[in-house]
N, C-alpha and C. Protein backbone atom coordinates (compact mmCIF):
# COMPACT_ATOMS: atom_id res chain seq x y z
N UNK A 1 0.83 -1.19 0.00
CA UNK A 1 0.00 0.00 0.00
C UNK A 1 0.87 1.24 0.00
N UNK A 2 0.23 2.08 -0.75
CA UNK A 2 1.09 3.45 -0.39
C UNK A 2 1.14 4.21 1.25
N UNK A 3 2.36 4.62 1.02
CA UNK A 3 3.36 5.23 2.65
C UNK A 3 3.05 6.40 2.36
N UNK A 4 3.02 7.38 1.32
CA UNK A 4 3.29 8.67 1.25
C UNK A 4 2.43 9.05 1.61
N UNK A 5 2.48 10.20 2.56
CA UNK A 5 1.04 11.10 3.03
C UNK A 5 1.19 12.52 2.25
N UNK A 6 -0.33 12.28 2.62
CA UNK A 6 -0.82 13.72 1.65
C UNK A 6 -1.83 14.76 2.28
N UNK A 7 -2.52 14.96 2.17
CA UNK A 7 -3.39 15.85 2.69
C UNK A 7 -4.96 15.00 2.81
N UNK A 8 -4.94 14.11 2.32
CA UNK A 8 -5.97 13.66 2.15
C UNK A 8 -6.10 11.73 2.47
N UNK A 9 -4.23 11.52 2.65
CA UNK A 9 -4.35 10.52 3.04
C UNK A 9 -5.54 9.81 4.07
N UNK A 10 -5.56 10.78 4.81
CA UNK A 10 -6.23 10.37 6.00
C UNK A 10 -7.36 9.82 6.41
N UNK A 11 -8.11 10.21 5.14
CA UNK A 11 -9.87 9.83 4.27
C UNK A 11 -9.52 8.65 3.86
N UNK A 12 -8.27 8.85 2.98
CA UNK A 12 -8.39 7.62 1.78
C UNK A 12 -7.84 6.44 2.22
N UNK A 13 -7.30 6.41 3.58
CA UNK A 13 -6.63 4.78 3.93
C UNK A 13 -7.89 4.11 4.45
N UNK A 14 -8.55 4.66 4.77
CA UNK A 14 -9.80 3.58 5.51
C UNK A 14 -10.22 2.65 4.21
N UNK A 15 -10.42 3.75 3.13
CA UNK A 15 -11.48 2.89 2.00
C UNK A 15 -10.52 1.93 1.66
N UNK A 16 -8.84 2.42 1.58
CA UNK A 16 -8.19 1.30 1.08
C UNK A 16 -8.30 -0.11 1.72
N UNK A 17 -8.03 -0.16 3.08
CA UNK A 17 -8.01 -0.91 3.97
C UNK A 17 -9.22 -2.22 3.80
N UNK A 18 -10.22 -0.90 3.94
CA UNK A 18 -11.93 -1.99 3.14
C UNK A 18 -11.75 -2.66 1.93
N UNK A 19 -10.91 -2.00 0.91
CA UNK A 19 -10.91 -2.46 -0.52
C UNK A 19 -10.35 -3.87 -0.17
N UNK A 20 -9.42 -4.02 0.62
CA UNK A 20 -8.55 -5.48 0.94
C UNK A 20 -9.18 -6.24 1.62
N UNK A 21 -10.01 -5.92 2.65
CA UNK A 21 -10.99 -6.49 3.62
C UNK A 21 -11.83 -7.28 2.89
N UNK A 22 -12.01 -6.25 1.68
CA UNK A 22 -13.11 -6.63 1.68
C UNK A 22 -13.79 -8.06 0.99
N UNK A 23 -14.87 -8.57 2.07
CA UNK A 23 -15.53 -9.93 1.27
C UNK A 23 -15.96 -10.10 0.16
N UNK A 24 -16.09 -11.03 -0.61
CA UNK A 24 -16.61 -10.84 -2.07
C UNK A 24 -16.33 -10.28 -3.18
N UNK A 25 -15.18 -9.58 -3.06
CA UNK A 25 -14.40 -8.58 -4.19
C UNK A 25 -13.96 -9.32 -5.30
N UNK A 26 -12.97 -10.63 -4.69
CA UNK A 26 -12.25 -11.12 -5.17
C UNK A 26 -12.27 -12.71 -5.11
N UNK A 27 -13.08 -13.11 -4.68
CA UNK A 27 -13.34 -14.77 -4.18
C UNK A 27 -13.51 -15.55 -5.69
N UNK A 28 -13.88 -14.93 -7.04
CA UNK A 28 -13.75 -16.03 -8.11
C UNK A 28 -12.17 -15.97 -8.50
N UNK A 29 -11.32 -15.12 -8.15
CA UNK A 29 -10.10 -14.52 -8.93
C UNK A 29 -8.79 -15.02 -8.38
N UNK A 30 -7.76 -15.78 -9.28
CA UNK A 30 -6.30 -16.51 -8.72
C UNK A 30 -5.87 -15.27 -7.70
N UNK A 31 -5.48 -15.60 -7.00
CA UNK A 31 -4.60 -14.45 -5.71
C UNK A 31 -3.54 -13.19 -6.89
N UNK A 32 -2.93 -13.82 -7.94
CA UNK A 32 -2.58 -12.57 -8.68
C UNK A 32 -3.28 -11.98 -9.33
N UNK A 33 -4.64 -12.46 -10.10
CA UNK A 33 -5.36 -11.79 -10.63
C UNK A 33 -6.43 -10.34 -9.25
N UNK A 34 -6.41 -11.08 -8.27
CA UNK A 34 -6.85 -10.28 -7.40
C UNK A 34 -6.14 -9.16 -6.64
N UNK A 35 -4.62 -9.59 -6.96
CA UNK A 35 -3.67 -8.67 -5.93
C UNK A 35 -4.05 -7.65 -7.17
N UNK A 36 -4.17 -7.30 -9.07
CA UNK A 36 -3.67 -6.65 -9.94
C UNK A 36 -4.63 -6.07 -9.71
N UNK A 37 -5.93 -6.30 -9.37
CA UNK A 37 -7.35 -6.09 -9.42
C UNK A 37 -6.96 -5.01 -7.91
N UNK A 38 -7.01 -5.33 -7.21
CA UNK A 38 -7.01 -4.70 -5.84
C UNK A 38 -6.15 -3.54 -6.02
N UNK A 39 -4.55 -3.53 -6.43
CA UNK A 39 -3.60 -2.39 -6.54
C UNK A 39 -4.42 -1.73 -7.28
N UNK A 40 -4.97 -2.08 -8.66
CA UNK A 40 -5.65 -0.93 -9.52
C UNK A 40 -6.69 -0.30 -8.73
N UNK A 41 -7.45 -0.65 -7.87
CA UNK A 41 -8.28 -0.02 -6.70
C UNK A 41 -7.90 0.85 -6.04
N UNK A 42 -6.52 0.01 -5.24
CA UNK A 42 -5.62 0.95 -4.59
C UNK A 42 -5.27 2.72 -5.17
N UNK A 43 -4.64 2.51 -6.32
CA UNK A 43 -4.42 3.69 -7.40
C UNK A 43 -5.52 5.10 -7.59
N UNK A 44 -6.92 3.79 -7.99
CA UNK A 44 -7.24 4.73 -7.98
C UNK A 44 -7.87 5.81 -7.36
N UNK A 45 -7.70 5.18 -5.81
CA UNK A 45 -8.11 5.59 -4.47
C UNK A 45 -7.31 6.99 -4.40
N UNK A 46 -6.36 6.58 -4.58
CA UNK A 46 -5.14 7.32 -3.99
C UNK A 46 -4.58 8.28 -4.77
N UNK A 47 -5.56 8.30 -5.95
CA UNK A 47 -5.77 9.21 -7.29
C UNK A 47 -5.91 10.60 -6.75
N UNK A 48 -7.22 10.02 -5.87
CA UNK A 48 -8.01 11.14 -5.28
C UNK A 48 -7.36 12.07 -3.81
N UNK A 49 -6.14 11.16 -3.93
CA UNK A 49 -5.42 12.71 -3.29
C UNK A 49 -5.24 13.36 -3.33
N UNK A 50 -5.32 14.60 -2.23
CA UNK A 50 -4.93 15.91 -3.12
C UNK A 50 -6.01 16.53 -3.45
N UNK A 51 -6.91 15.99 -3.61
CA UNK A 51 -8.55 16.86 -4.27
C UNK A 51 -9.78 16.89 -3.32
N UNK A 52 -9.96 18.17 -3.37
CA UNK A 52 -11.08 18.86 -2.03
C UNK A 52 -12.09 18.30 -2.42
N UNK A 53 -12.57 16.88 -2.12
CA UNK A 53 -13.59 15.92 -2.51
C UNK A 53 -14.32 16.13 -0.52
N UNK A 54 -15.71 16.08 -0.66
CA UNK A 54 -16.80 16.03 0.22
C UNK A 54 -16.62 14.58 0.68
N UNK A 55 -16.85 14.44 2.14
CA UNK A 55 -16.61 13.03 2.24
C UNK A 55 -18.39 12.14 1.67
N UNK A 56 -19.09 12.73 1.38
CA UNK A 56 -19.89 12.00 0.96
C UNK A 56 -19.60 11.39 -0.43
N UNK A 57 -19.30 12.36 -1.11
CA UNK A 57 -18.83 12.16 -2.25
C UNK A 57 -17.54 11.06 -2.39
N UNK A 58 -16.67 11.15 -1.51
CA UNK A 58 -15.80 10.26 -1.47
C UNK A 58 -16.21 8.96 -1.17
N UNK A 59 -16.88 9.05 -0.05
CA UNK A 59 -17.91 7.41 -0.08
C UNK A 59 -18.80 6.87 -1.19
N UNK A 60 -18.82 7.63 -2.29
CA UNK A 60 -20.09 7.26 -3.25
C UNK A 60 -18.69 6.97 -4.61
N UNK A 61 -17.96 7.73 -4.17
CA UNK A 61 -16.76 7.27 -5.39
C UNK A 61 -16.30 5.40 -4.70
N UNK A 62 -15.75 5.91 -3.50
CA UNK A 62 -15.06 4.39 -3.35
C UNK A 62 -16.45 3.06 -3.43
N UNK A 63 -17.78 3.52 -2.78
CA UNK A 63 -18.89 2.26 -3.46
C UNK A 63 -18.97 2.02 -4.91
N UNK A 64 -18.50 2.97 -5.26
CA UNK A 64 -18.87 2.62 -7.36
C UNK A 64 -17.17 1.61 -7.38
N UNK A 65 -16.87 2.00 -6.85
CA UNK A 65 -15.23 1.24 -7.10
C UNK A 65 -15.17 0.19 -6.89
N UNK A 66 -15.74 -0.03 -5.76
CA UNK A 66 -16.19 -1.38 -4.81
C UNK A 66 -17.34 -2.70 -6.00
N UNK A 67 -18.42 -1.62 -6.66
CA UNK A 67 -19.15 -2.08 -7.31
C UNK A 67 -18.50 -2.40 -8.66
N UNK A 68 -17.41 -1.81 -8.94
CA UNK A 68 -16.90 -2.16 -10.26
C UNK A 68 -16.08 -3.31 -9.73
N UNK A 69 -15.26 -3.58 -9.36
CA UNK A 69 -14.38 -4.72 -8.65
C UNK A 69 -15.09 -5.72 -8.51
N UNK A 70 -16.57 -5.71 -7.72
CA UNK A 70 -16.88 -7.24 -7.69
C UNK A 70 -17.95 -7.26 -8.66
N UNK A 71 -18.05 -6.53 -9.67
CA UNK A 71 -18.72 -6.75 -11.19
C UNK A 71 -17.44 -7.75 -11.66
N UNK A 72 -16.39 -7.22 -11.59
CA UNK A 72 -15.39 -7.92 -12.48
C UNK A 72 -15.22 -9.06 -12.11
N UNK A 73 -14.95 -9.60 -10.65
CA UNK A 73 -15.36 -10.87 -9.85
C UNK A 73 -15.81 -11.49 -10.19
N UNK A 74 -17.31 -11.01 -10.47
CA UNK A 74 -18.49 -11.80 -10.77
C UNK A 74 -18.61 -12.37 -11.87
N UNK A 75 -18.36 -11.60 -12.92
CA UNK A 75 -18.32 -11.68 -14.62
C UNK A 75 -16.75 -13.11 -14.80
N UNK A 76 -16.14 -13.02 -14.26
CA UNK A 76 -14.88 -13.71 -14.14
C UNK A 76 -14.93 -15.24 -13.53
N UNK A 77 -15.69 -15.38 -12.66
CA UNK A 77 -16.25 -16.01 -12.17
C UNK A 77 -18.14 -16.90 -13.01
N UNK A 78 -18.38 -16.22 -13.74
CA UNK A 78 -19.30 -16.82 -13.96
C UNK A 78 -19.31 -16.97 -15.68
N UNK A 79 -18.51 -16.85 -15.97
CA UNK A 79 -17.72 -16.37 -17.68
C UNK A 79 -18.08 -18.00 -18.13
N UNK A 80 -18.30 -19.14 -17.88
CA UNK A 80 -18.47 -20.22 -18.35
C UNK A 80 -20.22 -20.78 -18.59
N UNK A 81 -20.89 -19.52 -17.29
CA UNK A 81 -22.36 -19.62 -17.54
C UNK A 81 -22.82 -18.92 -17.75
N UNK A 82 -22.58 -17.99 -18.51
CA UNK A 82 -23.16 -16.47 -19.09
C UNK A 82 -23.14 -17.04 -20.74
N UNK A 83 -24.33 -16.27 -21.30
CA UNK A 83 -24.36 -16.81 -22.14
C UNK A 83 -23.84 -15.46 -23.10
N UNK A 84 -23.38 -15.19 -24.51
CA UNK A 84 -22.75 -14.41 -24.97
C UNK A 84 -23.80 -12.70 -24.79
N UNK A 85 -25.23 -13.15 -24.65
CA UNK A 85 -25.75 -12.03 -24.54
C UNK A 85 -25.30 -11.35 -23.50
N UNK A 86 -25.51 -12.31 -22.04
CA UNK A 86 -25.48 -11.57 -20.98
C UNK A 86 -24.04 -11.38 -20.45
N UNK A 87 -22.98 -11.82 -20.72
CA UNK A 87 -21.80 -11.52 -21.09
C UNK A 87 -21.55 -9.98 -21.58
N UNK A 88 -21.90 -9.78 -22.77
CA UNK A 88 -22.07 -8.37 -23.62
C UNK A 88 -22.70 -7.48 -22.12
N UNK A 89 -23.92 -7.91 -21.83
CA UNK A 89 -24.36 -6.97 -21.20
C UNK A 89 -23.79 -6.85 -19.72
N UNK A 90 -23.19 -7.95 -19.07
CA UNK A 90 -22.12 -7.32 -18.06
C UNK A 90 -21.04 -6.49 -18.15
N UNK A 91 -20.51 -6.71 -19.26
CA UNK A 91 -19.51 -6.11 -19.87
C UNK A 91 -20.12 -4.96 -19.74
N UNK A 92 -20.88 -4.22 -20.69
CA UNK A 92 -21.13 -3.16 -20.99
C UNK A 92 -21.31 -2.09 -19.14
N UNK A 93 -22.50 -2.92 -18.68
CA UNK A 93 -22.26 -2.65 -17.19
C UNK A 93 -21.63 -1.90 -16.52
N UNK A 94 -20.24 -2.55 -16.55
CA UNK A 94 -19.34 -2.44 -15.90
C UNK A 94 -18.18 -1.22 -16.59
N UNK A 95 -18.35 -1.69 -18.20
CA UNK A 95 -18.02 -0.40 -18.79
C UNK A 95 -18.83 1.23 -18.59
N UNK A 96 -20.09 1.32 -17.98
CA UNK A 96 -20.58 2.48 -17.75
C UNK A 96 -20.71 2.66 -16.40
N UNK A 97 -20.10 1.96 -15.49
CA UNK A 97 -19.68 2.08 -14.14
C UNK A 97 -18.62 2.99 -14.09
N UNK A 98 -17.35 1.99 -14.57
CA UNK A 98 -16.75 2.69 -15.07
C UNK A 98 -16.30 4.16 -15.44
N UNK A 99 -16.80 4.20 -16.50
CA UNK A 99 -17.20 6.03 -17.04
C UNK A 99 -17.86 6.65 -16.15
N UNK A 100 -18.53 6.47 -15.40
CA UNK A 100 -19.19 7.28 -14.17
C UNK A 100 -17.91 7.05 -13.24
N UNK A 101 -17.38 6.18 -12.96
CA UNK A 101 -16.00 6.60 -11.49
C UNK A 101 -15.32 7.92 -12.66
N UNK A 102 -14.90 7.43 -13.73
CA UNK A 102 -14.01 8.59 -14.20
C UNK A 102 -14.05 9.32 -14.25
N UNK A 103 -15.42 10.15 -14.84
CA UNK A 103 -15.73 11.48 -14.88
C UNK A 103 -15.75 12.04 -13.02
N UNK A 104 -15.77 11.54 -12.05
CA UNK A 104 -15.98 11.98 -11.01
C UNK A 104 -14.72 12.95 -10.94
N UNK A 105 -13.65 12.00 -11.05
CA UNK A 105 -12.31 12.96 -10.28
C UNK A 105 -11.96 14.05 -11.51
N UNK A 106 -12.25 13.90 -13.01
CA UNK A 106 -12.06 15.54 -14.05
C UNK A 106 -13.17 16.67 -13.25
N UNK A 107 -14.21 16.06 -13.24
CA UNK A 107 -15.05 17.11 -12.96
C UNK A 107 -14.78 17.51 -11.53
N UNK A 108 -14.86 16.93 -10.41
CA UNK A 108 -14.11 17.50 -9.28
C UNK A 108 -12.73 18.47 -9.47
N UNK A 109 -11.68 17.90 -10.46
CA UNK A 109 -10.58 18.65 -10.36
C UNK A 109 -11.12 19.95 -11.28
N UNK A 110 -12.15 19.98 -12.42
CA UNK A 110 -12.58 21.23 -12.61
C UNK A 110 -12.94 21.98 -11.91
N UNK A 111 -13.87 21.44 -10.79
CA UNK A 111 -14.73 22.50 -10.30
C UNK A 111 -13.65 23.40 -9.23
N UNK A 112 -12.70 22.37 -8.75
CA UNK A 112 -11.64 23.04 -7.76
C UNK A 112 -10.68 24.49 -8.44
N UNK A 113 -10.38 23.98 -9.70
CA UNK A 113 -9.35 24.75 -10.66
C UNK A 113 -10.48 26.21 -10.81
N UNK A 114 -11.73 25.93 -11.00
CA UNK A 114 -12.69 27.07 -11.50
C UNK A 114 -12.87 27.87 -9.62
N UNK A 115 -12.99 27.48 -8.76
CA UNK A 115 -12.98 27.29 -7.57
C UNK A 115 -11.54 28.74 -7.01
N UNK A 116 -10.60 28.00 -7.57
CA UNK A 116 -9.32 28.51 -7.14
C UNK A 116 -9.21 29.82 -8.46
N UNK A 117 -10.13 29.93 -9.78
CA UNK A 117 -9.58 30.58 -10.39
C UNK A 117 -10.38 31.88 -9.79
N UNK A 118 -11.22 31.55 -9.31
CA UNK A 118 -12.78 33.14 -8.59
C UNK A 118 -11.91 33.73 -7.68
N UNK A 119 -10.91 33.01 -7.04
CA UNK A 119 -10.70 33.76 -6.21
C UNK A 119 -9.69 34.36 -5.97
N UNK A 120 -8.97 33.95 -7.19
CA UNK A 120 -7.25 35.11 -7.70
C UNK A 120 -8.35 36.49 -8.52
């Protein structure tokens, strides 16, 4: 896990901590496929350092994260009884999960940059 502190560490180690804890994340996935799965969690936790994120908001980022992780679990895990439709449509899923975590942290770092620009 990351050592370096930040300003924001202090929010973001709990969720990490849960991300590892946590039950069900990773239970269809080989221990390396889960450690690659988990660090990329880790990352992008720790993305969000540094950025004047609401802790509500920060809890609704790390549940979509949480929810994308054991989408991937699941889909990985059940990849032999899915049939190509519903396959496609987990996929897709998880691809617009996805795009919703991402846009969270541009548009947060906009609103901060627009934020910081009102008041020079």
């Amino acid at each position: 896990m990351n050592s370096d502190t930040g300003t924001n560490d202090a929010r973001i180690q709990p969720f990490i901590e849960q991300l590892y804890e946590g039950e069900g994340l990773t239970d269809y996935l080989t221990d390396d496929d889960a450690r690659t799965l988990l660090e990329w969690g880790e990352q992008e936790l720790n993305n969000l350092t540094g950025l004047n994120i609401e802790e509500s908001a920060l809890e609704d980022t790390f549940h979509l994260l949480r929810r994308i992780i054991r989408s991937i679990n699941r889909t990985v895990g059940q990849k032999t009884e899915l049939s190509d439709q519903r396959m496609v449509r987990r996929l897709l899923r998880i691809v617009e999960n996805s795009i919703e975590f991402s846009t969270r942290k541009p548009i947060t770092e906009r609103n901060n940059h627009d934020k910081e620009t009102e008041e020079k």
